[in-house]
Protein backbone atom coordinates (compact mmCIF):
# COMPACT_ATOMS: atom_id res chain seq x y z
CA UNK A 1 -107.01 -26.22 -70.12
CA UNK A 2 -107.02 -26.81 -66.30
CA UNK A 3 -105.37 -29.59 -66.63
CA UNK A 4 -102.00 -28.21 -65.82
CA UNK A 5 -102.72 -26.26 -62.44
CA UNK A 6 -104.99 -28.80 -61.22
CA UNK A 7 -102.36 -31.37 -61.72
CA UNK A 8 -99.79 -28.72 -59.81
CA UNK A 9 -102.21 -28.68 -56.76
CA UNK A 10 -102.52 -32.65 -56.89
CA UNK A 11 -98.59 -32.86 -56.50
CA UNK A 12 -98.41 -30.15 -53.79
CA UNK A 13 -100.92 -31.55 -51.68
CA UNK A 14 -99.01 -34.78 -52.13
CA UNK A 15 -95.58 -33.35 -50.76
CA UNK A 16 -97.37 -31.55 -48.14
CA UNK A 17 -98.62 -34.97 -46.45
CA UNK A 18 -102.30 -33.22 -47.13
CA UNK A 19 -103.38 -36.09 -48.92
CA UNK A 20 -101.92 -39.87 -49.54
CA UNK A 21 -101.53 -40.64 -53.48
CA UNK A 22 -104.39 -42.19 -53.73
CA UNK A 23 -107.13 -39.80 -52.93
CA UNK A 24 -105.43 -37.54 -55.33
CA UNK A 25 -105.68 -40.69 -57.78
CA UNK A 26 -109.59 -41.27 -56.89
CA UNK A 27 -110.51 -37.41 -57.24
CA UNK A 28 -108.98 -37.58 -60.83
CA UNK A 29 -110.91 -40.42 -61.96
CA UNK A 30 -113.80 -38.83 -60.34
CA UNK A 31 -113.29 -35.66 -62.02
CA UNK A 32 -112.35 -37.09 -65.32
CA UNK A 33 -115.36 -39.51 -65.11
CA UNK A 34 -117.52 -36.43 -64.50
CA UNK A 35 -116.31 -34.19 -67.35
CA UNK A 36 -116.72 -37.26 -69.61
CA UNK A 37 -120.54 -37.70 -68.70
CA UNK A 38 -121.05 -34.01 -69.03
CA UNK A 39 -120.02 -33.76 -72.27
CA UNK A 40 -121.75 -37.36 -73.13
CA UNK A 41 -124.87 -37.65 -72.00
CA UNK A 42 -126.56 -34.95 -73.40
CA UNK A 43 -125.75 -36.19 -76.74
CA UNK A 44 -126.83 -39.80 -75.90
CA UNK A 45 -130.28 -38.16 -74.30
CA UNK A 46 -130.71 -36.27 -77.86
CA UNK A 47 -129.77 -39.06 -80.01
CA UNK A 48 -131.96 -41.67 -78.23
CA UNK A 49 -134.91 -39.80 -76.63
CA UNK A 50 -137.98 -40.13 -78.60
């Protein structure tokens, strides 16, 4: 759902020389690895908590 204007902010800031490729790279792993564990580990902490 925000996948599309977040991805038209990562290329502007790009072309604008804001940020270098990678950061833009790192931030989406970071933001992808963060949405992952919020939708995971509450169900792991249900499942497995005694």
């Amino acid at each position: 759902m925000c996948a599309v204007p977040a991805a038209a902010v990562a290329l502007e800031r790009v072309q604008s020389g804001a940020h270098y490729p990678s950061d833009v790279t790192a931030g989406a792993v970071i933001g992808l690895a963060a949405a992952w564990l919020t939708r995971r580990v509450p169900r792991l902490l249900l499942h497995y908590w005694p």
